[in-house]
N, C-alpha and C. Protein backbone atom coordinates (compact mmCIF):
# COMPACT_ATOMS: atom_id res chain seq x y z
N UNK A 1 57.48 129.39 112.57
CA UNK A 1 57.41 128.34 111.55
C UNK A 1 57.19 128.97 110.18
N UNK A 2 57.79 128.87 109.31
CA UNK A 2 57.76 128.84 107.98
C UNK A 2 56.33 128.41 107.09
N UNK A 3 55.55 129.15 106.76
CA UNK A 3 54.91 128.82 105.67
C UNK A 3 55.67 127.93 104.47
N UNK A 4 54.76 126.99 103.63
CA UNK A 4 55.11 126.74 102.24
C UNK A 4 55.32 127.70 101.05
N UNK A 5 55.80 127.52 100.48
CA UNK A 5 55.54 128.51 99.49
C UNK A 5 54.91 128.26 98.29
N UNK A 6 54.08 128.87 97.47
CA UNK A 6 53.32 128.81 96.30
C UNK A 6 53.42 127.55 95.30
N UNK A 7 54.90 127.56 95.20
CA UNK A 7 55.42 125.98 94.24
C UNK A 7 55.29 125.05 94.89
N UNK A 8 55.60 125.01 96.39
CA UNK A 8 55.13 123.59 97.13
C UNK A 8 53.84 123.39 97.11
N UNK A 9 52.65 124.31 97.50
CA UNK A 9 51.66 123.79 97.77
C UNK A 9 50.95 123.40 95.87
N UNK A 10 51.38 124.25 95.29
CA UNK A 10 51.25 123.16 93.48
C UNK A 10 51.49 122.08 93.24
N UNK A 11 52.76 121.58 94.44
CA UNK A 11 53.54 119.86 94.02
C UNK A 11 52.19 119.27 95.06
N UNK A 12 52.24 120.16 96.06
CA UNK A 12 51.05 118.70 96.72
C UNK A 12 49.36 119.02 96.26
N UNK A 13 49.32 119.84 95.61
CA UNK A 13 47.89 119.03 95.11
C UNK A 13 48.04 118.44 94.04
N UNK A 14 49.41 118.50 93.08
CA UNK A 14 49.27 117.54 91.60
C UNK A 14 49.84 116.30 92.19
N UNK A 15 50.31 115.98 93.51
CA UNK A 15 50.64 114.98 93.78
C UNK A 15 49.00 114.02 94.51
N UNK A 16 48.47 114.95 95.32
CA UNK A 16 47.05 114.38 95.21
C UNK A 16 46.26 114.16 94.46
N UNK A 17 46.01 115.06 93.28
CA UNK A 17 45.14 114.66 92.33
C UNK A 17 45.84 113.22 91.60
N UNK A 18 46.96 113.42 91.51
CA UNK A 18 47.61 112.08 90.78
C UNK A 18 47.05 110.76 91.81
N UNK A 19 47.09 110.62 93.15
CA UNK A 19 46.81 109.85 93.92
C UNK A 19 45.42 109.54 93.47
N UNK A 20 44.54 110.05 93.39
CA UNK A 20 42.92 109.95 93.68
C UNK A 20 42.29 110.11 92.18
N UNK A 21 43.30 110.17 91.16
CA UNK A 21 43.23 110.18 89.75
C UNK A 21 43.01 108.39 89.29
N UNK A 22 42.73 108.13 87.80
CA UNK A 22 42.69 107.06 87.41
C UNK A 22 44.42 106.68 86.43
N UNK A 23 44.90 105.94 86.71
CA UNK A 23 46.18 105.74 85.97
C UNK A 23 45.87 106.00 84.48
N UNK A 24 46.83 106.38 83.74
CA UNK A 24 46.91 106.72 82.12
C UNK A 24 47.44 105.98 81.59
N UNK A 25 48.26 104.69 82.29
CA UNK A 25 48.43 103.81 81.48
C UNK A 25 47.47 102.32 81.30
N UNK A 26 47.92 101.74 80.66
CA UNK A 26 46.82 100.56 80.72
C UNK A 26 46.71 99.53 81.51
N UNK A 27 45.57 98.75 81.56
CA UNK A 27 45.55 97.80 82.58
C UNK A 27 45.99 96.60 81.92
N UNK A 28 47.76 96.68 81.68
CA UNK A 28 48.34 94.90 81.60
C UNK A 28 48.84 94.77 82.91
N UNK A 29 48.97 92.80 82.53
CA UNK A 29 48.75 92.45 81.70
C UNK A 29 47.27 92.15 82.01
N UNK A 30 46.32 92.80 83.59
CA UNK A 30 45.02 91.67 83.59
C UNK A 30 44.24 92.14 82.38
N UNK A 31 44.35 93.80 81.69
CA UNK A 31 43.68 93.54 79.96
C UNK A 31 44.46 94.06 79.39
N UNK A 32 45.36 92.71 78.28
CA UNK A 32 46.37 93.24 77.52
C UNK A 32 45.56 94.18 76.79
N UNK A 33 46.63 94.70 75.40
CA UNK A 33 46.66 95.64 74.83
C UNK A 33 46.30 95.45 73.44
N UNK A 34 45.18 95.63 72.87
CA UNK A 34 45.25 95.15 71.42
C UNK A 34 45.27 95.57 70.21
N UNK A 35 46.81 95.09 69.98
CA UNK A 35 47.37 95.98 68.52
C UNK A 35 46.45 95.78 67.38
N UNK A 36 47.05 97.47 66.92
CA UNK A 36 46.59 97.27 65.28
C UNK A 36 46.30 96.16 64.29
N UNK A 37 45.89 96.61 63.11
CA UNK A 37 45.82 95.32 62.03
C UNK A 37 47.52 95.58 61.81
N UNK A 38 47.93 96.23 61.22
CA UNK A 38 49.45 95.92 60.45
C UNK A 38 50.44 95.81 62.01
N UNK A 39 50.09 96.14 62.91
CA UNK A 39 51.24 95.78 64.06
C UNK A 39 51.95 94.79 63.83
N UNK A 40 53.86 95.16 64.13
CA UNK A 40 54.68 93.93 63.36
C UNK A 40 54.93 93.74 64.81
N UNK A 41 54.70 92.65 65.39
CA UNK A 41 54.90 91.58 66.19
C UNK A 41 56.03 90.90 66.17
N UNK A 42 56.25 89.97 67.34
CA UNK A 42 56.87 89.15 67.28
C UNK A 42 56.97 87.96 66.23
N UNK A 43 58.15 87.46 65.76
CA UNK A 43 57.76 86.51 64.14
C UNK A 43 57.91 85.62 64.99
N UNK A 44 57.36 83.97 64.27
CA UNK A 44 57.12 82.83 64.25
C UNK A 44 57.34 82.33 63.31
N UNK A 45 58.33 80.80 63.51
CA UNK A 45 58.11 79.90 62.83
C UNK A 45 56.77 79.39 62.66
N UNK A 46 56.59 78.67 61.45
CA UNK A 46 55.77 77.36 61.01
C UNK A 46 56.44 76.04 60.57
N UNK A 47 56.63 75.58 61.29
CA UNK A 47 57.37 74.25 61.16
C UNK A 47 56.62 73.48 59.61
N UNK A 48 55.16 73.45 59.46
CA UNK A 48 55.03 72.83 57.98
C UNK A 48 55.61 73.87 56.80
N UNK A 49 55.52 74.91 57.06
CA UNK A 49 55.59 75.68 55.55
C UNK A 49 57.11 76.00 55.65
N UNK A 50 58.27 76.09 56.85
CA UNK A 50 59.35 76.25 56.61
C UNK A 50 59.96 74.79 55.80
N UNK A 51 61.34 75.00 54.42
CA UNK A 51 61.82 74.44 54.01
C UNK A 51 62.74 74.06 54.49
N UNK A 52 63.33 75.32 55.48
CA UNK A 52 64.67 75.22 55.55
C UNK A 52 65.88 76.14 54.58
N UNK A 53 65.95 76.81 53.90
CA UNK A 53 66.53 77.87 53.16
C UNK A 53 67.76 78.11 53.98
N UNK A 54 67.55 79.25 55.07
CA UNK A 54 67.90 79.75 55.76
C UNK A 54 68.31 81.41 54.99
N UNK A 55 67.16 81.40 53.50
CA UNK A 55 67.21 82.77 53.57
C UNK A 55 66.57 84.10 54.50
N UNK A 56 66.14 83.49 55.82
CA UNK A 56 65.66 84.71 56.52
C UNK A 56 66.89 85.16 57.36
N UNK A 57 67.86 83.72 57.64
CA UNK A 57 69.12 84.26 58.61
C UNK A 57 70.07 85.26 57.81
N UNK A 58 69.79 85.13 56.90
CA UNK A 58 71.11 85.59 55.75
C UNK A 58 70.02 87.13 55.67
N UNK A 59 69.22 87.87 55.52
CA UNK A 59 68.48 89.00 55.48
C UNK A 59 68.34 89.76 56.63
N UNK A 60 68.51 89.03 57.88
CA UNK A 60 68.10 89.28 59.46
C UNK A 60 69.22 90.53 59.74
N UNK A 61 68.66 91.66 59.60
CA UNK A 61 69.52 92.90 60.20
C UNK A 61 70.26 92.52 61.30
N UNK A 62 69.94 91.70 62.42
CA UNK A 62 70.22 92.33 63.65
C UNK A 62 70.81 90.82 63.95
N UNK A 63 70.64 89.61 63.15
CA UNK A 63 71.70 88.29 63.09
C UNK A 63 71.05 87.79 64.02
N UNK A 64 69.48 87.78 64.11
CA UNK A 64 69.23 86.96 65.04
C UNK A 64 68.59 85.56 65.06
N UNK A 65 68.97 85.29 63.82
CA UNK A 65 68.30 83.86 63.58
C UNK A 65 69.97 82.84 63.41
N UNK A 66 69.74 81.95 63.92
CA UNK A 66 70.89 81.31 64.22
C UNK A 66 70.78 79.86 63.53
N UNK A 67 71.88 79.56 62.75
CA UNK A 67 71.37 78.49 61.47
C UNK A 67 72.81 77.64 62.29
N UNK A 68 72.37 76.26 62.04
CA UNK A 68 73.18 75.42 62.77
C UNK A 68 73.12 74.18 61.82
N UNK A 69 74.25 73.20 61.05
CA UNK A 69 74.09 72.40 60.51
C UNK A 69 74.40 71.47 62.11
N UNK A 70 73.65 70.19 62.20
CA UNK A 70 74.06 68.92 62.96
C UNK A 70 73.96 67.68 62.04
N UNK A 71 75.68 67.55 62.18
CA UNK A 71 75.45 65.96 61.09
C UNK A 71 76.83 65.03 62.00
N UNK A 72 76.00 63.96 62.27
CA UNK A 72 76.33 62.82 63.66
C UNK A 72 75.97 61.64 63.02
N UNK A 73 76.94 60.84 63.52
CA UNK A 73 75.87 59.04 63.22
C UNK A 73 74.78 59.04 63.43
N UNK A 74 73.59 58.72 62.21
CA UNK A 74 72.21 58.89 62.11
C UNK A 74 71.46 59.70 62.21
N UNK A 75 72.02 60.69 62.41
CA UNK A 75 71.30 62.09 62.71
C UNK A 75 72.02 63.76 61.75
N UNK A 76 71.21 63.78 60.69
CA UNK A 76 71.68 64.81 60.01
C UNK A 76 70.23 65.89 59.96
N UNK A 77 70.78 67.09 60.47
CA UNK A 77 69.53 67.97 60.68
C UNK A 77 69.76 69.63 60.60
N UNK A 78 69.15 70.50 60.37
CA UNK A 78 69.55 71.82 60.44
C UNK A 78 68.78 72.26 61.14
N UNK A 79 69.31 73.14 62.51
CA UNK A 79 68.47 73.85 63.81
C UNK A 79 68.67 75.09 63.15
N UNK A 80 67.44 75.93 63.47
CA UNK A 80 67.12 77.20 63.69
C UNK A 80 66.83 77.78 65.02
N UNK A 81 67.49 78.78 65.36
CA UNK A 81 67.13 79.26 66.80
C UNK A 81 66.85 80.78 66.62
N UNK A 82 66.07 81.12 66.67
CA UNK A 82 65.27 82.27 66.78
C UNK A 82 65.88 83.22 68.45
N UNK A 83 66.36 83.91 68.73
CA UNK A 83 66.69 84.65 69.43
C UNK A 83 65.34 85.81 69.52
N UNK A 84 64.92 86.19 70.37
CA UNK A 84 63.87 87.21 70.22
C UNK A 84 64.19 87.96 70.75
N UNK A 85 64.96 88.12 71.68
CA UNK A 85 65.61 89.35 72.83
C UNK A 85 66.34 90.20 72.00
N UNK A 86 66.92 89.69 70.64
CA UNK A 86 67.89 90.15 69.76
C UNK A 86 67.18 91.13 68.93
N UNK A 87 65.98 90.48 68.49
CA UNK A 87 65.11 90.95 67.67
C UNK A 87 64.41 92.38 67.18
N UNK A 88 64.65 93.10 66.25
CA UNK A 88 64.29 94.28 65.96
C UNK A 88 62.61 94.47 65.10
N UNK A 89 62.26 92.82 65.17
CA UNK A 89 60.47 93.01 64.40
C UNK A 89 60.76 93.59 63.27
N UNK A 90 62.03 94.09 61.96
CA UNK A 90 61.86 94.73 60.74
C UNK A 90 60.66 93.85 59.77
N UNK A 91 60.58 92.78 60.08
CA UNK A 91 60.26 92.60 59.08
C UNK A 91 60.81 91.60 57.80
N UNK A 92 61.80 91.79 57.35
CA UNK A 92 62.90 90.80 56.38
C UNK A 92 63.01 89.76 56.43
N UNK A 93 62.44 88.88 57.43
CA UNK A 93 62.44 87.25 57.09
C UNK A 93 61.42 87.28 56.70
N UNK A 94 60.73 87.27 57.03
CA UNK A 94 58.81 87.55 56.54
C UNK A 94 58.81 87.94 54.99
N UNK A 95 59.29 89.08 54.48
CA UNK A 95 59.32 89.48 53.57
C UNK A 95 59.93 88.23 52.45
N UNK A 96 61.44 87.64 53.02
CA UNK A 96 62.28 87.24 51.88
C UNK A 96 61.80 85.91 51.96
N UNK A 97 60.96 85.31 52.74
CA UNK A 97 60.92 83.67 52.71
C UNK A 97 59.98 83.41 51.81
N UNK A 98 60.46 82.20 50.61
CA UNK A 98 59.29 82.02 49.80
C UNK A 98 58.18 81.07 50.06
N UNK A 99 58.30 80.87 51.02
CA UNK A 99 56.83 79.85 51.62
C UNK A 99 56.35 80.74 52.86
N UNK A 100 56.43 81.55 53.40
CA UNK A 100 55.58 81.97 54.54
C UNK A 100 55.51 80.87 55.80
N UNK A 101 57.16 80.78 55.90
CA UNK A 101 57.50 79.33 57.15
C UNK A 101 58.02 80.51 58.69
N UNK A 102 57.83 81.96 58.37
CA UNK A 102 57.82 82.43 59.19
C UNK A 102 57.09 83.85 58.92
N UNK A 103 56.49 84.42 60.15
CA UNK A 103 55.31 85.21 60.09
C UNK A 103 55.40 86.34 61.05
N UNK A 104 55.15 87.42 61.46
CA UNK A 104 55.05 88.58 62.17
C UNK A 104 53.71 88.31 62.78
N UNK A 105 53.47 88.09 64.47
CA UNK A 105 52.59 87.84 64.64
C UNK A 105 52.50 89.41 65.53
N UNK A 106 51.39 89.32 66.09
CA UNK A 106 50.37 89.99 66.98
C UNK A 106 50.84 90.52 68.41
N UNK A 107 51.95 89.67 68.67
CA UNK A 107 52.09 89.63 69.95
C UNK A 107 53.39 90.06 70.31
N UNK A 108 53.60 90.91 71.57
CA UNK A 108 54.01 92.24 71.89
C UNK A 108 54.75 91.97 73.10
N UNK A 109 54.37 90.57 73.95
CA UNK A 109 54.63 90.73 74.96
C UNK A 109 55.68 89.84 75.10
N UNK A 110 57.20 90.43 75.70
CA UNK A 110 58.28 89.77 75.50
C UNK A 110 58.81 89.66 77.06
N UNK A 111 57.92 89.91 78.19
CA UNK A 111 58.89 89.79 79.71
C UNK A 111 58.28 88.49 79.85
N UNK A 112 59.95 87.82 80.85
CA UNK A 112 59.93 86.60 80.93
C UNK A 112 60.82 86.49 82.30
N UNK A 113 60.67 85.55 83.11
CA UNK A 113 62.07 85.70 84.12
C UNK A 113 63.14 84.59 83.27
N UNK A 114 63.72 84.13 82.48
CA UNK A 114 64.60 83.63 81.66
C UNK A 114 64.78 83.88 80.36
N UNK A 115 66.22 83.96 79.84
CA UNK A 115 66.10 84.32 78.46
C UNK A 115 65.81 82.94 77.62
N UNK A 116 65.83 82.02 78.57
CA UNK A 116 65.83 80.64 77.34
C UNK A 116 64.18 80.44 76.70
N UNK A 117 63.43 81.23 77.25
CA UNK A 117 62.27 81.47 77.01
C UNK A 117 61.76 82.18 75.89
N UNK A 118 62.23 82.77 75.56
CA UNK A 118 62.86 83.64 74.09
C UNK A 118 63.37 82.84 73.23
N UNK A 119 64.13 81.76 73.23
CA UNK A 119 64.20 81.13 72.42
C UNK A 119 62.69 80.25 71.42
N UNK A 120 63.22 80.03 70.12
CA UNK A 120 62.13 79.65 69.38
C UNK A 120 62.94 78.78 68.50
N UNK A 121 63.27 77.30 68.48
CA UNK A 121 64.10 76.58 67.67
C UNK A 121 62.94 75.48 66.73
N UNK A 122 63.36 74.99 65.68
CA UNK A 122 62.63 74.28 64.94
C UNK A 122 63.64 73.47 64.34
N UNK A 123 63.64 71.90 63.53
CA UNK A 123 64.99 71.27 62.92
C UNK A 123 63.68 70.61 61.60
N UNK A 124 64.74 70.60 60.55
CA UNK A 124 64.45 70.63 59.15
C UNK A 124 65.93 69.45 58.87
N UNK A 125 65.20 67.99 58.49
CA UNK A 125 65.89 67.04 57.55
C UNK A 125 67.14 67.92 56.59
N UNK A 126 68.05 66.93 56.87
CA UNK A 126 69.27 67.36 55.82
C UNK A 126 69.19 66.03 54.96
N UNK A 127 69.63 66.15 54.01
CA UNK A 127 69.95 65.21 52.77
C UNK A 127 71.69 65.52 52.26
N UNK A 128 71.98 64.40 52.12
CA UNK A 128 73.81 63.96 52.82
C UNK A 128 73.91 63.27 51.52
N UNK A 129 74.83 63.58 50.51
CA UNK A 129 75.33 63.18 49.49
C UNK A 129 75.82 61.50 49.61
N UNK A 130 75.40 60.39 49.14
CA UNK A 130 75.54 59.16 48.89
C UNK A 130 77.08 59.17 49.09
N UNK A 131 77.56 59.73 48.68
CA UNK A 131 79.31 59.29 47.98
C UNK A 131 80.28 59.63 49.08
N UNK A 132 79.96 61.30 49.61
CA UNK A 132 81.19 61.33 50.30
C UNK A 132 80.34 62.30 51.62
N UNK A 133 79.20 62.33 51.63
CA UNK A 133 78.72 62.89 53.25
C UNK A 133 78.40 63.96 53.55
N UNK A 134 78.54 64.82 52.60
CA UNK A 134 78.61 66.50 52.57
C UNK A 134 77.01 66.56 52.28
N UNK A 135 77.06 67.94 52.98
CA UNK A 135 75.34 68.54 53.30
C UNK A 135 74.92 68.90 51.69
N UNK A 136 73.92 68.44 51.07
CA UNK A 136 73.15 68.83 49.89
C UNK A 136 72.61 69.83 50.47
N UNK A 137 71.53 70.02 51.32
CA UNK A 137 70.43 71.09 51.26
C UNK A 137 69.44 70.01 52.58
N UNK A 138 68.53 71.11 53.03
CA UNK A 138 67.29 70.12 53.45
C UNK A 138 66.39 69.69 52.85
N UNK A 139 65.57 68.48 53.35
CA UNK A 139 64.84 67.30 51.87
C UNK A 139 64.08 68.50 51.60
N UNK A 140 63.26 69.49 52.89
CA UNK A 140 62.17 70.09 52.34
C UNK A 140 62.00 71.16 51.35
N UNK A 141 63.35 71.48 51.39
CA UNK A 141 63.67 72.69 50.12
C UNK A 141 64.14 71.94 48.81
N UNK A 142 64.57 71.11 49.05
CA UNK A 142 64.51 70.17 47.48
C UNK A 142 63.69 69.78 47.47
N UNK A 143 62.02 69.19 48.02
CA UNK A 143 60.88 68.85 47.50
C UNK A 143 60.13 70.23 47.32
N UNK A 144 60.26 71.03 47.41
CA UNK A 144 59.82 72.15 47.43
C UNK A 144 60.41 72.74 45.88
N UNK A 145 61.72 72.81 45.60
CA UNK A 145 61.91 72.81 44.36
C UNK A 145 61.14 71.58 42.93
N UNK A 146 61.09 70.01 43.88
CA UNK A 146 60.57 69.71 42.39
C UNK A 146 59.16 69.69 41.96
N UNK A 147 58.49 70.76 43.12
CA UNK A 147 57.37 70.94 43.22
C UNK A 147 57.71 71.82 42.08
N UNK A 148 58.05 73.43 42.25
CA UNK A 148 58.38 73.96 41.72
C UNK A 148 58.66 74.25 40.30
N UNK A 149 59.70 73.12 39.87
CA UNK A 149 59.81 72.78 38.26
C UNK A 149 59.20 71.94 37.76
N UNK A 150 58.44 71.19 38.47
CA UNK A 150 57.87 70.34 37.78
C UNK A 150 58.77 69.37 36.83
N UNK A 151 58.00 69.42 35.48
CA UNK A 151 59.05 67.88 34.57
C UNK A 151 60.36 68.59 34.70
N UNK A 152 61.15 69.81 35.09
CA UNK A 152 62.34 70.37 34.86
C UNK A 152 63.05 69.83 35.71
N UNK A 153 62.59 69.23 37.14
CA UNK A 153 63.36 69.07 38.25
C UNK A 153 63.91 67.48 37.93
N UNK A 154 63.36 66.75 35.92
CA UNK A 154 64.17 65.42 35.95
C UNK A 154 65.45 65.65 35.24
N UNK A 155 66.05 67.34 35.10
CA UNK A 155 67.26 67.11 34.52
C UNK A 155 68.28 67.41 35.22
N UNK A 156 67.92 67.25 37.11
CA UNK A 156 69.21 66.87 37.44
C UNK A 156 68.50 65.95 38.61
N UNK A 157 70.08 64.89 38.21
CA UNK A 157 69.64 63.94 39.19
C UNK A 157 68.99 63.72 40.62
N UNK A 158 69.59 64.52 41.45
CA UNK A 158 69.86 64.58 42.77
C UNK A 158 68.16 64.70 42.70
N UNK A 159 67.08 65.82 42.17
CA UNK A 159 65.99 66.10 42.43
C UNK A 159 65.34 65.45 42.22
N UNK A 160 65.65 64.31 41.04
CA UNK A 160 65.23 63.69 40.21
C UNK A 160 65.08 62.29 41.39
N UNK A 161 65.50 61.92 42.08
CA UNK A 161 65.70 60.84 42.99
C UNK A 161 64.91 61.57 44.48
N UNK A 162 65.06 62.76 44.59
CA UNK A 162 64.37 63.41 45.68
C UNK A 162 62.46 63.26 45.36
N UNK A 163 62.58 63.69 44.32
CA UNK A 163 60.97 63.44 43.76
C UNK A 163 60.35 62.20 43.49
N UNK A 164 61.29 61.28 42.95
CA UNK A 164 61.29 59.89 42.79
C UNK A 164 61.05 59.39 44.80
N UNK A 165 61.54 59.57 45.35
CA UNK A 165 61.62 58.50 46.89
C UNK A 165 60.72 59.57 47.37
N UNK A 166 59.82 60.74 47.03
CA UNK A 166 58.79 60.92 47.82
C UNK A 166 57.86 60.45 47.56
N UNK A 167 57.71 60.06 46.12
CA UNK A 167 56.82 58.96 45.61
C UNK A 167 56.58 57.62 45.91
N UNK A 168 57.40 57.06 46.33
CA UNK A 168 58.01 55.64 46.77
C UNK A 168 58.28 54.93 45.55
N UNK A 169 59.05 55.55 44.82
CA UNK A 169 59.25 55.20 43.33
C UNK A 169 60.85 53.92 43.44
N UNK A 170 61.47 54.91 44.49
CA UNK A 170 62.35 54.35 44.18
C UNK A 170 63.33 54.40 45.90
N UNK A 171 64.02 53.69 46.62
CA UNK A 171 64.58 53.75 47.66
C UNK A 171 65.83 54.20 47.94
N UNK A 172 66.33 55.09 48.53
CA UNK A 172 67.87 55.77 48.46
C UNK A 172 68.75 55.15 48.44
N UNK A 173 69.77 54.77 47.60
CA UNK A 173 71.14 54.25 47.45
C UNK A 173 71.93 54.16 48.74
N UNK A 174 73.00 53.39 48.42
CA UNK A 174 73.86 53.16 49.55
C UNK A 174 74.68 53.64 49.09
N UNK A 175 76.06 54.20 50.00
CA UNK A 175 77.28 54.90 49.95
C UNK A 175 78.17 53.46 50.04
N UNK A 176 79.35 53.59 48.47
CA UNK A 176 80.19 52.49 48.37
C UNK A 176 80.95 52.12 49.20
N UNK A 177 81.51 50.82 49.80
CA UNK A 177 82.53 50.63 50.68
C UNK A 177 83.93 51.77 50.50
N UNK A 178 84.46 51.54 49.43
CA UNK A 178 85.89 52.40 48.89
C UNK A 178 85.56 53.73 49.45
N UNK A 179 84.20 54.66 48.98
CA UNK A 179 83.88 55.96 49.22
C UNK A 179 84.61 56.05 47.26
N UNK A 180 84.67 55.97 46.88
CA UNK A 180 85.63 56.33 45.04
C UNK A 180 83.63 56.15 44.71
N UNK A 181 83.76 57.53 43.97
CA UNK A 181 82.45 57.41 43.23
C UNK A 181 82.92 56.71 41.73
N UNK A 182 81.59 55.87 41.29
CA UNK A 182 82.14 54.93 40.27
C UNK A 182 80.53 55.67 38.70
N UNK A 183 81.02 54.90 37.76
CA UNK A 183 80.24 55.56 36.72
C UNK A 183 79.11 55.27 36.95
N UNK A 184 78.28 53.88 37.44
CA UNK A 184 76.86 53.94 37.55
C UNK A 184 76.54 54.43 38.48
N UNK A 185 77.21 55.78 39.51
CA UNK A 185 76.93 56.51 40.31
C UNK A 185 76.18 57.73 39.67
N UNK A 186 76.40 57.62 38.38
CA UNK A 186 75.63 59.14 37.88
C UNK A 186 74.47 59.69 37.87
N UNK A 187 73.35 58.09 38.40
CA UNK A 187 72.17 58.85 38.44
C UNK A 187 71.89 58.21 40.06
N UNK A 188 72.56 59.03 40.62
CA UNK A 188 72.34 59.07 42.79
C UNK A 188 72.62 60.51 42.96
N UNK A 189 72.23 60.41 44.38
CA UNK A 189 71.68 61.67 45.52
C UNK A 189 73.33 62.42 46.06
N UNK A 190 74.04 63.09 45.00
CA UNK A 190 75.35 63.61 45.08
C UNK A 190 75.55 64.95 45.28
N UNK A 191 76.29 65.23 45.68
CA UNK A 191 76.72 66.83 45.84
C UNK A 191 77.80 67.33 44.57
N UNK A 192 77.53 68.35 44.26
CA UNK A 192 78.27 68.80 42.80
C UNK A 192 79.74 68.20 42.99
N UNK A 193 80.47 68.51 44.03
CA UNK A 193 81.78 67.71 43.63
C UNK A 193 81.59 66.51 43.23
N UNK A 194 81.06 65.74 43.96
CA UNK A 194 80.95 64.59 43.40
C UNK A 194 80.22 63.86 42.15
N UNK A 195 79.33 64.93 41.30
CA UNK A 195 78.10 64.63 40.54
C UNK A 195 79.43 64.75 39.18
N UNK A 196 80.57 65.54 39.76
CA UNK A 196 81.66 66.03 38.52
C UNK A 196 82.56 65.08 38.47
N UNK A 197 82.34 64.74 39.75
CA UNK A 197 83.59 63.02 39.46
C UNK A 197 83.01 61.98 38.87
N UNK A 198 82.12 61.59 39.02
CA UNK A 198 81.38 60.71 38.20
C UNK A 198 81.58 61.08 36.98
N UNK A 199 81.09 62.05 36.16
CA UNK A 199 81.21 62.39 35.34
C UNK A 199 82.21 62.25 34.76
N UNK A 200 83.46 62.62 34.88
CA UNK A 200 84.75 62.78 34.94
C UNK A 200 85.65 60.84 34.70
N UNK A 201 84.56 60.18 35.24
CA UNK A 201 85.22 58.70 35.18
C UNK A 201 85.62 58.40 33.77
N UNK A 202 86.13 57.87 33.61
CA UNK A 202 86.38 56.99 31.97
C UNK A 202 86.17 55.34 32.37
């Protein structure tokens, strides 16, 4: 019978000591792991402080924020879907959003048995031009602007009626039978093509 030789009997005691050793990695998840102060995490929406922009999709290296207009009988809305599986944590929505409606959180831990679980969607009001139906913006980024300018936001209409009906100053117009924008249309809730036809009337 063959003896071992020198290198085998090295594999079986580092294979015993490894046995009868304490593991080097950590004990997740029964005690997660707890990151740093600056650890960039997984981001989050905030449904109050997001406007709706969608300048974090437009900055998103890796295209993982997914901007969706939905405009249906009675229902005009803009979805955000957050993909996280996609996600590279840089940083850049966080950075470029001017309300802090999304955030780099803390948390690290991304296994799931489904990817729909990863998903992170939120919907933000659209505001739909009186005249002919086309997407203005969402209400919350135009109240957010006439926050913004203050007395500046009464020299154009559209804001000017946005700031007005959050007040309950005044109640949103109706869209004309014809659809033909007419001259006392000039001070309603319009989209630039149409704010130029008015204009444009004789």
């Amino acid at each position: 019978m063959k003896l071992p030789c020198l290198f085998q009997w090295r594999i079986l005691r580092q294979a015993l000591r490894s046995l009868f050793s304490r593991p080097y990695t950590t004990e997740f998840p029964s005690r997660p792991y707890e990151p740093g102060e600056r650890f960039r995490g997984r981001p989050r929406f905030d449904a109050e402080k997001c406007i709706g922009c969608a300048a974090c999709a437009q900055v998103c290296p890796s295209k993982c924020i997914y901007v969706e207009d939905i405009v249906s009988e009675g229902r005009a809305v803009r979805r955000f879907n957050h993909r996280v599986d996609e996600c590279i944590w840089c940083g850049q929505c966080e950075r470029y959003c001017p309300t802090g409606g999304i955030r780099l959180t803390s948390e690290y831990d991304c296994s799931v048995f489904s990817r729909d679980e990863l998903d992170h969607s939120i919907e933000k009001e659209l505001l739909l031009c009186e005249i002919c139906g086309a997407v203005i913006g969402p209400v919350d980024q135009l109240r957010w602007l006439v926050r913004r300018l203050g007395p500046l936001a009464y020299g154009n209409p559209t804001l000017m009626l946005v700031g007005a009906t959050e007040l309950k100053v005044v109640e949103p117009g109706v869209k004309p039978a014809d659809g033909k924008p007419l001259r006392q249309q000039r001070v309603s809730i319009a989209c630039p093509r149409c704010r130029r036809k008015t204009a444009l009337v004789v």
